[in-house]
Protein backbone atom coordinates (compact mmCIF):
# COMPACT_ATOMS: atom_id res chain seq x y z
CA UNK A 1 133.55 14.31 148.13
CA UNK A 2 135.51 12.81 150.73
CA UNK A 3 137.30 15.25 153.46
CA UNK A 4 141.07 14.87 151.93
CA UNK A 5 139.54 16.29 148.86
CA UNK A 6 137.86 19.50 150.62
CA UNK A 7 141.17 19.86 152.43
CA UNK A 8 142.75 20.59 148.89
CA UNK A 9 140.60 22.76 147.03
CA UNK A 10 140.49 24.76 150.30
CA UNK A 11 136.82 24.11 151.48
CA UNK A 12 137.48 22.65 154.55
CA UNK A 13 137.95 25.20 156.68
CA UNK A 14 137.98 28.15 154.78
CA UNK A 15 136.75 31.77 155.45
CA UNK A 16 136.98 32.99 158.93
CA UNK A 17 133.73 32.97 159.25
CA UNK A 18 132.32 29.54 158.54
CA UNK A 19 132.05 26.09 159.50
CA UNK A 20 132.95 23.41 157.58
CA UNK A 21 130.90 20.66 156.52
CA UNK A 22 130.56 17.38 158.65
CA UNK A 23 131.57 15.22 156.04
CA UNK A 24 129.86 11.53 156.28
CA UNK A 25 128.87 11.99 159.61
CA UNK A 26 124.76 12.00 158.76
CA UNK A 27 124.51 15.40 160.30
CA UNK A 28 123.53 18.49 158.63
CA UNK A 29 125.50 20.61 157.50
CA UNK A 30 126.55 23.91 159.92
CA UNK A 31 125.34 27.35 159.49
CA UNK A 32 128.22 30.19 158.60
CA UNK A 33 129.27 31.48 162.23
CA UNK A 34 128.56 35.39 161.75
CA UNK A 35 130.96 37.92 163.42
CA UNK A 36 129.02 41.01 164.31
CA UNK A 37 130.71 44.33 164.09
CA UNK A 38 133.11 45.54 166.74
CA UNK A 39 130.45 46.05 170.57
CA UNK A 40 131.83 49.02 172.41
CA UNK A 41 134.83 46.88 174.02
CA UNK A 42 136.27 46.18 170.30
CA UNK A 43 135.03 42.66 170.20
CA UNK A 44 133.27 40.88 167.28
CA UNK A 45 131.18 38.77 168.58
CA UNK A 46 128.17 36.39 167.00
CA UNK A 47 124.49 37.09 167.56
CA UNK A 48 123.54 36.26 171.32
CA UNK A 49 126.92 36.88 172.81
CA UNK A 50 128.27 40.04 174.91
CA UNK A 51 131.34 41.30 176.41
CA UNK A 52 132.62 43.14 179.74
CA UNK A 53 136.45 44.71 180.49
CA UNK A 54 136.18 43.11 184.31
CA UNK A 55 140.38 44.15 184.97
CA UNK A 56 142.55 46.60 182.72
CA UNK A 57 146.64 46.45 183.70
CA UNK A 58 147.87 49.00 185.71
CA UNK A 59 144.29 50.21 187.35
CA UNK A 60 142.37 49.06 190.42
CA UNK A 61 139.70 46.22 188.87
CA UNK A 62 137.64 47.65 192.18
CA UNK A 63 136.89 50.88 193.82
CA UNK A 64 138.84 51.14 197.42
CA UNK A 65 140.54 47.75 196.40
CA UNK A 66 144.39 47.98 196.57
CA UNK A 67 145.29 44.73 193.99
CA UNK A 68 146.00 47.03 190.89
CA UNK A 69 145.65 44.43 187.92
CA UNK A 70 148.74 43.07 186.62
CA UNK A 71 150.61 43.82 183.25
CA UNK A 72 150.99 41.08 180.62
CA UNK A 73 148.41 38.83 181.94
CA UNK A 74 148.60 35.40 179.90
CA UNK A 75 147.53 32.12 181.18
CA UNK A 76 144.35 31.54 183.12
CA UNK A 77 141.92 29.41 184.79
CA UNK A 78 138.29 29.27 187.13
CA UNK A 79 137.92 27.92 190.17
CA UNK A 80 134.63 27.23 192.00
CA UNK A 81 134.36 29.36 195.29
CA UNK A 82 132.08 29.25 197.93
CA UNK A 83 128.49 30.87 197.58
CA UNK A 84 127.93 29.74 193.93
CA UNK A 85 130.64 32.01 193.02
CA UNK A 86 133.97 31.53 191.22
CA UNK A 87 137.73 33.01 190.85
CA UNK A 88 139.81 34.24 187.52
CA UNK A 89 143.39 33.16 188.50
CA UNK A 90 145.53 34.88 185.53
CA UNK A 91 149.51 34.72 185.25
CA UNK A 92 151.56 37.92 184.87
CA UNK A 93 154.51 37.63 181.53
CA UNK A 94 156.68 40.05 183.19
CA UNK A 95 160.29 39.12 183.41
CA UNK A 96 163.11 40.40 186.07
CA UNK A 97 161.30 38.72 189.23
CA UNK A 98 158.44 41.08 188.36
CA UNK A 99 155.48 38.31 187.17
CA UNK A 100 153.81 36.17 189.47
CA UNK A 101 149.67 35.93 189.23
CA UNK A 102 147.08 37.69 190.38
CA UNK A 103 143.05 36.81 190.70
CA UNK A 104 139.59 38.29 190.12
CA UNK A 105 136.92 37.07 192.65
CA UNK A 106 132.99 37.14 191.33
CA UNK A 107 129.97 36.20 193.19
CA UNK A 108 127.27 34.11 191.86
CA UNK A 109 125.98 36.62 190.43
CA UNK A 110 129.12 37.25 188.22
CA UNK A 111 129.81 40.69 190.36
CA UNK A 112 133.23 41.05 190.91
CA UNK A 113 133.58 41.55 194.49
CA UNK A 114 137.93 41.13 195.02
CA UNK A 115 141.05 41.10 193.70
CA UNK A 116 144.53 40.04 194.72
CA UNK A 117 147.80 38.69 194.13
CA UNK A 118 148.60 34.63 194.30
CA UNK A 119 152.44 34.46 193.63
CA UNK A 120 154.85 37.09 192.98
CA UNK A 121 158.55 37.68 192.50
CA UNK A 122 158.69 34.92 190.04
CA UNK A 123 159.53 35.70 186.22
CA UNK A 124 157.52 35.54 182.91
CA UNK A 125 154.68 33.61 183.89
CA UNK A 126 153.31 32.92 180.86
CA UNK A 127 150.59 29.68 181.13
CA UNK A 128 149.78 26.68 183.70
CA UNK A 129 147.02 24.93 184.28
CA UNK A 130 144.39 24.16 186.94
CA UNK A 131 144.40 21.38 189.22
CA UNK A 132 141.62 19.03 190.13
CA UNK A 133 142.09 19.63 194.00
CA UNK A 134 141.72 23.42 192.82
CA UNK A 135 145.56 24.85 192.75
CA UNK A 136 146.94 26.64 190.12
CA UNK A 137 150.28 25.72 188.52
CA UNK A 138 151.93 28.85 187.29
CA UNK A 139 154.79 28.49 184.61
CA UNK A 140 157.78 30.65 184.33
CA UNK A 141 159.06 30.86 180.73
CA UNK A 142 162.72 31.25 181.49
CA UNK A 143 165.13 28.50 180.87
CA UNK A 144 165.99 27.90 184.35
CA UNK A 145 161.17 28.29 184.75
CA UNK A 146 160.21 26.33 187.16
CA UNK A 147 156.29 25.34 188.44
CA UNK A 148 154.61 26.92 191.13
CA UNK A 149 151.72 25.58 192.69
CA UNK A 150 149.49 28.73 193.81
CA UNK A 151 146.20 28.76 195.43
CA UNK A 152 143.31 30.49 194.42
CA UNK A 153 142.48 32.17 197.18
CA UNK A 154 145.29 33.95 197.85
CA UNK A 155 145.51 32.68 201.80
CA UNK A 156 148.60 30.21 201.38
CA UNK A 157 151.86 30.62 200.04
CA UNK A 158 152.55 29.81 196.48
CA UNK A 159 155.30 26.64 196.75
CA UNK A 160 157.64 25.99 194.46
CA UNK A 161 157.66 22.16 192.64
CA UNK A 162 161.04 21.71 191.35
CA UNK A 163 160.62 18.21 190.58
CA UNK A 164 158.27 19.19 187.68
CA UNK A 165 161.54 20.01 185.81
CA UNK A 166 163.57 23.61 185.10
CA UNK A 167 162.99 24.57 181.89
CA UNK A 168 161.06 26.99 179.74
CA UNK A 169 157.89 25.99 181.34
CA UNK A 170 154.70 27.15 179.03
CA UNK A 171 151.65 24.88 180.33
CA UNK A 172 150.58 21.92 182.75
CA UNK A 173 147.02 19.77 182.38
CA UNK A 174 146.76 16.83 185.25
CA UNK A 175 144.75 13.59 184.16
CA UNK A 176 143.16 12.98 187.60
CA UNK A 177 142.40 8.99 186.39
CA UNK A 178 145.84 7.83 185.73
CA UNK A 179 147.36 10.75 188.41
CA UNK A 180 149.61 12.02 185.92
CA UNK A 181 150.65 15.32 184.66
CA UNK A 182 151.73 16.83 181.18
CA UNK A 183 153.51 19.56 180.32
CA UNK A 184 154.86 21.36 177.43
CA UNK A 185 158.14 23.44 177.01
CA UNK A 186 158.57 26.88 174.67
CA UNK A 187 161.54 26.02 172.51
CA UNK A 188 161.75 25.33 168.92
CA UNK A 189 163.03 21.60 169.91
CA UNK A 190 160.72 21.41 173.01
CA UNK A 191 159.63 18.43 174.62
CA UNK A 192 156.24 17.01 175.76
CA UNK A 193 156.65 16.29 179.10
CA UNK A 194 155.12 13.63 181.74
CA UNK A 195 155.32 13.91 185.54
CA UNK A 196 154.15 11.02 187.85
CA UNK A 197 153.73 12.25 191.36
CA UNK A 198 155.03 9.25 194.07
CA UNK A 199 152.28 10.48 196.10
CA UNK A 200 149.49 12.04 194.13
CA UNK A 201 148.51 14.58 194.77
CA UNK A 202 151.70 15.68 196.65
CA UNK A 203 153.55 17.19 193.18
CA UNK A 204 156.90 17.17 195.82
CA UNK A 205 158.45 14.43 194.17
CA UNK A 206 157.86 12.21 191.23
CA UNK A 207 159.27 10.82 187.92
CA UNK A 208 159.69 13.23 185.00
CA UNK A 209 159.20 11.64 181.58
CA UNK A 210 159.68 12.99 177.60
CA UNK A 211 157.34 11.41 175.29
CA UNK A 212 159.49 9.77 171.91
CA UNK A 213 157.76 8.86 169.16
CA UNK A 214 158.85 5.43 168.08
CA UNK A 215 158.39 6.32 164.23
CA UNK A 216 157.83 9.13 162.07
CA UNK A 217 156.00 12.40 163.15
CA UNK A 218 153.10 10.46 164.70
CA UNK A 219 151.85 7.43 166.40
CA UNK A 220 152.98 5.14 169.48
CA UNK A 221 154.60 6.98 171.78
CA UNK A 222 157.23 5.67 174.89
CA UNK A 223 158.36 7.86 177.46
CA UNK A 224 162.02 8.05 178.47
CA UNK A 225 162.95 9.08 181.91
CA UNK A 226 164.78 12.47 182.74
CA UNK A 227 167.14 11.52 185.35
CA UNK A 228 168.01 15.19 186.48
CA UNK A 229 164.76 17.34 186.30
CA UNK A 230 166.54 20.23 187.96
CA UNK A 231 169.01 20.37 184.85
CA UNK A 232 171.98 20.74 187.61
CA UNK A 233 174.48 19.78 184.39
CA UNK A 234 172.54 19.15 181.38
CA UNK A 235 169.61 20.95 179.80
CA UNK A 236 166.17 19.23 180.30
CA UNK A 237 165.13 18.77 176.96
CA UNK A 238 169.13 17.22 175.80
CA UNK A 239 168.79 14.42 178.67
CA UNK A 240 167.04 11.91 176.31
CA UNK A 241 166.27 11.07 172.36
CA UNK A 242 162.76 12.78 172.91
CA UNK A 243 160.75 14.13 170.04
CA UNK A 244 161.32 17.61 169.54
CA UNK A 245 157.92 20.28 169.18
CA UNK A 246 158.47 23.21 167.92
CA UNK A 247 156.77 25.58 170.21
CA UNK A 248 154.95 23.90 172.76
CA UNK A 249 151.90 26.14 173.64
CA UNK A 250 148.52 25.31 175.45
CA UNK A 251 147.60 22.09 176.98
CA UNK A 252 144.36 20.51 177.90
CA UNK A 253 142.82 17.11 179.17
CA UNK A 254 139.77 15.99 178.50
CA UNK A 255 137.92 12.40 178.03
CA UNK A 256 140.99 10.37 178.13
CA UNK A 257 142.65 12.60 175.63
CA UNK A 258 145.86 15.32 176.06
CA UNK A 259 145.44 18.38 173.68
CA UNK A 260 148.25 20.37 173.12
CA UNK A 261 149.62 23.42 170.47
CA UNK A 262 152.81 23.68 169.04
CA UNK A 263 153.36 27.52 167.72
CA UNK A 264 156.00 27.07 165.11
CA UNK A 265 154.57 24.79 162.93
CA UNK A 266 150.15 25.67 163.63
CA UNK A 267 149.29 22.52 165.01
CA UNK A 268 147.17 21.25 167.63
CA UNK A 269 147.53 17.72 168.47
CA UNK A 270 145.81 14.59 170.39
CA UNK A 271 147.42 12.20 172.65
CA UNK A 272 145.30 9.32 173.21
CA UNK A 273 146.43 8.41 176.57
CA UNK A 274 144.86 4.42 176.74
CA UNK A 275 146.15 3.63 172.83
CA UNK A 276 149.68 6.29 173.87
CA UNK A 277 149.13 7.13 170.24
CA UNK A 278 149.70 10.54 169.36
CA UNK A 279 148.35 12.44 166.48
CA UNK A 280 147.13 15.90 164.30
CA UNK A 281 143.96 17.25 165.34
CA UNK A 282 144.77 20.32 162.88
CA UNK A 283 147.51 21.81 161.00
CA UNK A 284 147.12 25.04 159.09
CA UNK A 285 149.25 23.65 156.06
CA UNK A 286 146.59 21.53 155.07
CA UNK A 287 144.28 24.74 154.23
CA UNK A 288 144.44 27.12 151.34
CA UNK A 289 143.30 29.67 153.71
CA UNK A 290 143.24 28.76 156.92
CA UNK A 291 140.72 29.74 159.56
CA UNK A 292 143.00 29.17 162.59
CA UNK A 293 146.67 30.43 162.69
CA UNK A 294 148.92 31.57 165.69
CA UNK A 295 148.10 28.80 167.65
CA UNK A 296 148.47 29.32 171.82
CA UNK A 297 146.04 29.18 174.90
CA UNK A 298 143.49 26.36 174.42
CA UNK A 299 140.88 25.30 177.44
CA UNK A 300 138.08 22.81 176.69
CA UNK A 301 134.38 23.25 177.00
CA UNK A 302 131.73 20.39 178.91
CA UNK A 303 130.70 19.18 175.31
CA UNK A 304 134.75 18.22 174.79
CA UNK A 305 135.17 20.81 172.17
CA UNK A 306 138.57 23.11 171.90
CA UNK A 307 138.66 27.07 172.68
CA UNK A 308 142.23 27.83 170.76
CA UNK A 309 143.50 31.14 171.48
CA UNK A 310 145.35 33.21 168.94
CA UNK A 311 148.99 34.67 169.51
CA UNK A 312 149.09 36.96 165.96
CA UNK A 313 146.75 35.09 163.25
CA UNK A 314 143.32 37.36 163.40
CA UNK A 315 143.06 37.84 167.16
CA UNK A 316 140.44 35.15 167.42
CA UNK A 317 139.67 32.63 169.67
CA UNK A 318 138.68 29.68 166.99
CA UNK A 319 136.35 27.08 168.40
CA UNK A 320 137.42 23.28 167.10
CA UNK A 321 133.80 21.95 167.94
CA UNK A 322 133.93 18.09 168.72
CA UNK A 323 132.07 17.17 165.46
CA UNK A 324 135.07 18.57 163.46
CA UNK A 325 133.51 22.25 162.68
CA UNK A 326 136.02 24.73 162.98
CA UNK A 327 135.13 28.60 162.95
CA UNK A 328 136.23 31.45 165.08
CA UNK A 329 134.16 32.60 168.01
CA UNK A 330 135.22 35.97 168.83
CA UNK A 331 137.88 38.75 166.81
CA UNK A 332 139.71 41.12 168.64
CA UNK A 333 139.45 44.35 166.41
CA UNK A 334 142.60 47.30 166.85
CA UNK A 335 144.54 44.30 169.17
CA UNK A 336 146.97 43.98 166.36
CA UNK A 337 150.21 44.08 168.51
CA UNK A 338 148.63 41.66 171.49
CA UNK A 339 148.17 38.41 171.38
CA UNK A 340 144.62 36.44 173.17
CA UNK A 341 145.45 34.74 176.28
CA UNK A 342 144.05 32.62 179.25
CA UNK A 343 141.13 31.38 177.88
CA UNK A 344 139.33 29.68 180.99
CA UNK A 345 135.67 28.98 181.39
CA UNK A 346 133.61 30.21 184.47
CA UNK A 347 132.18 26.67 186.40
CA UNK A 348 129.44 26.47 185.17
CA UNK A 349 130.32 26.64 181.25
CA UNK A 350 128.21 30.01 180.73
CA UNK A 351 131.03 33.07 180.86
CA UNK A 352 134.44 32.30 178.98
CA UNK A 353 137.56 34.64 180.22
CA UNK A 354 140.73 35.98 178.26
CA UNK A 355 142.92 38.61 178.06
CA UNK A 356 144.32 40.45 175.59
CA UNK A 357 147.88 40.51 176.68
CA UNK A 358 149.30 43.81 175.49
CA UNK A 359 145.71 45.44 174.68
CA UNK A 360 145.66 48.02 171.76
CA UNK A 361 148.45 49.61 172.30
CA UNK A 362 150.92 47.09 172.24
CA UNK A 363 152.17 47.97 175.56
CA UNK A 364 152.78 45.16 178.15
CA UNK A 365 151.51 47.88 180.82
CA UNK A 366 147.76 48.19 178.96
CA UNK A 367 146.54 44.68 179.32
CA UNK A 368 142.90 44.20 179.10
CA UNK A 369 140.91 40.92 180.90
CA UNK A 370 137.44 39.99 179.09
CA UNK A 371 134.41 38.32 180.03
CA UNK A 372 132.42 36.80 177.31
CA UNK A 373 128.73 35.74 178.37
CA UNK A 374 126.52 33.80 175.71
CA UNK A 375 125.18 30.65 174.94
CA UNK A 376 128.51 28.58 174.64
């Protein structure tokens, strides 16, 4: 039975707790993924895997440390620090010049030894993305958002990039190879955005692209130039003919590839940056009863599979392996009225980091920040 027929009697990908089977591909055929019952934090979790509360919103993540963790924390990335240990960087969703981004420091050990801001005064910072000479580009969601480019530490001043384009900024992932950047933009007829630094790394001034698909919903794509990235007279997205995304989410390179999530419509989808063909990697219409739904945060493991992060669905993060299994690996249970966010691995691939933005309350003030340790 070939894949297209799974796909309509609703056995590929069904259940939220399986795999599906690799079709063709000689390999055997996956295990179910088993969720255990709720651990003492309230996460379901499979056999081998625990997880830690390292910062809660509105308390000290550290005895005698004065950072108190932010509210709304949503996007989020690692950075390698010195010593074998690494820092959390996690954006702050706050509006009214009250967001910015704040950071967890561990030691090698995975003891978390400081915490402190990296931008603030900005608004609704909701994702970003790491770059690969270890800054972190914070997005405001606000239609006049712009990029700032933060560093980890905490020792210089965040700086403003303008010339990655006002608009309702969600995420950023840089492909080192061809020095470009690609970003996506929160509206219902969003764009998918390129930037082209004139002096890479220097993210000062550059060329800002939209991506238009020459036909139909997929395939070749060209990229039209945006001729006034600071939208002085005309909206961003209303410069060009660009395709339109409904909801641009998460972004991700990896391998020569762009992964990005579109929220309105439960997609995640592949650019192919050496064929510029762009296509579906999944869409929840094509399952009777899909595992993954709410579609936001993604990150990408050393093995080149996706970590998708739920905004609503089941409060999962839903793992879409790089042989084509898709199952969830953790459930958030009594998060009903949050939404998963800022799923970032530590450096060396063995602890994975979220938050849960609005914790079990609902309450932007109660955000909770996770550690997951296992055997990703």
């Amino acid at each position: 039975m070939n894949r297209r027929n799974l796909i309509k009697l609703g056995l590929y990908g069904t259940g939220a707790l399986w795999a599906h089977l690799v079709v063709g591909s000689g390999r055997a055929a996956r295990e179910p993924v088993q969720l255990l019952p709720p651990d003492r934090n309230g996460v379901r979790l499979p056999a081998g895997y625990s997880s830690r509360i390292v910062a809660e919103s509105s308390v000290s993540p550290l005895g005698g440390c004065d950072y108190v963790w932010h509210a709304a924390p949503d996007g989020g990335a690692c950075f390698a620090d010195q010593g074998g240990g690494w820092i959390y960087v996690s954006n702050s969703e706050l509006g009214d010049a009250e967001g910015g981004a704040g950071a967890l420091r561990f030691d090698a050990d995975g003891k978390l030894i400081d915490a402190y801001p990296v931008l603030q005064g900005t608004s609704r910072n909701c994702s970003g993305g790491a770059t690969p000479w270890n800054s972190w580009l914070s997005c405001e969601e606000i239609d006049d958002g712009r990029v700032w480019e933060c560093d980890p530490l905490g020792v210089e001043a965040a700086v403003v990039r303008p010339a990655l384009g006002v608009f309702r900024h969600e995420a950023v992932a840089v492909d080192s190879l061809n020095r470009k950047l690609y970003l996506t933009e929160d509206q219902v007829d969003g764009c998918l955005y390129r930037f082209t630094p004139f002096n890479y790394p220097d993210l000062s001034a550059g060329k800002l692209e939209a991506a238009r698909l020459v036909s139909g919903d997929t395939g070749r794509v060209e990229w039209q130039e945006i001729r006034d990235p600071l939208a002085s007279r005309t909206e961003t997205r209303f410069q060009t003919s660009a395709t339109r995304f409904n909801g641009g989410e998460g972004i991700a390179y990896f391998g020569g590839k762009v992964y990005f999530t579109t929220k309105g419509d439960n997609r995640v989808w592949v650019f192919d940056i050496n064929s510029q063909v762009l296509s579906v990697l999944y869409d929840d219409s094509a399952y009777i009863n899909p595992v993954l739904t709410g579609v936001d945060n993604i990150t990408v493991s050393a093995d080149g599979s996706l970590y998708v992060a739920e905004d609503g669905g089941n409060m999962q993060v839903v793992v879409i392996a790089n042989d084509g299994a898709i199952y969830p690996l953790l459930e958030m249970a009594g998060h009903d009225m949050s939404e998963i966010a800022g799923v970032a691995f530590s450096p060396d691939g063995s602890r994975l980091y979220f938050s849960s933005q609005r914790g079990r309350s609902g309450d932007e003030l109660d955000g909770l920040t996770f550690e997951i340790h296992g055997p990703f």
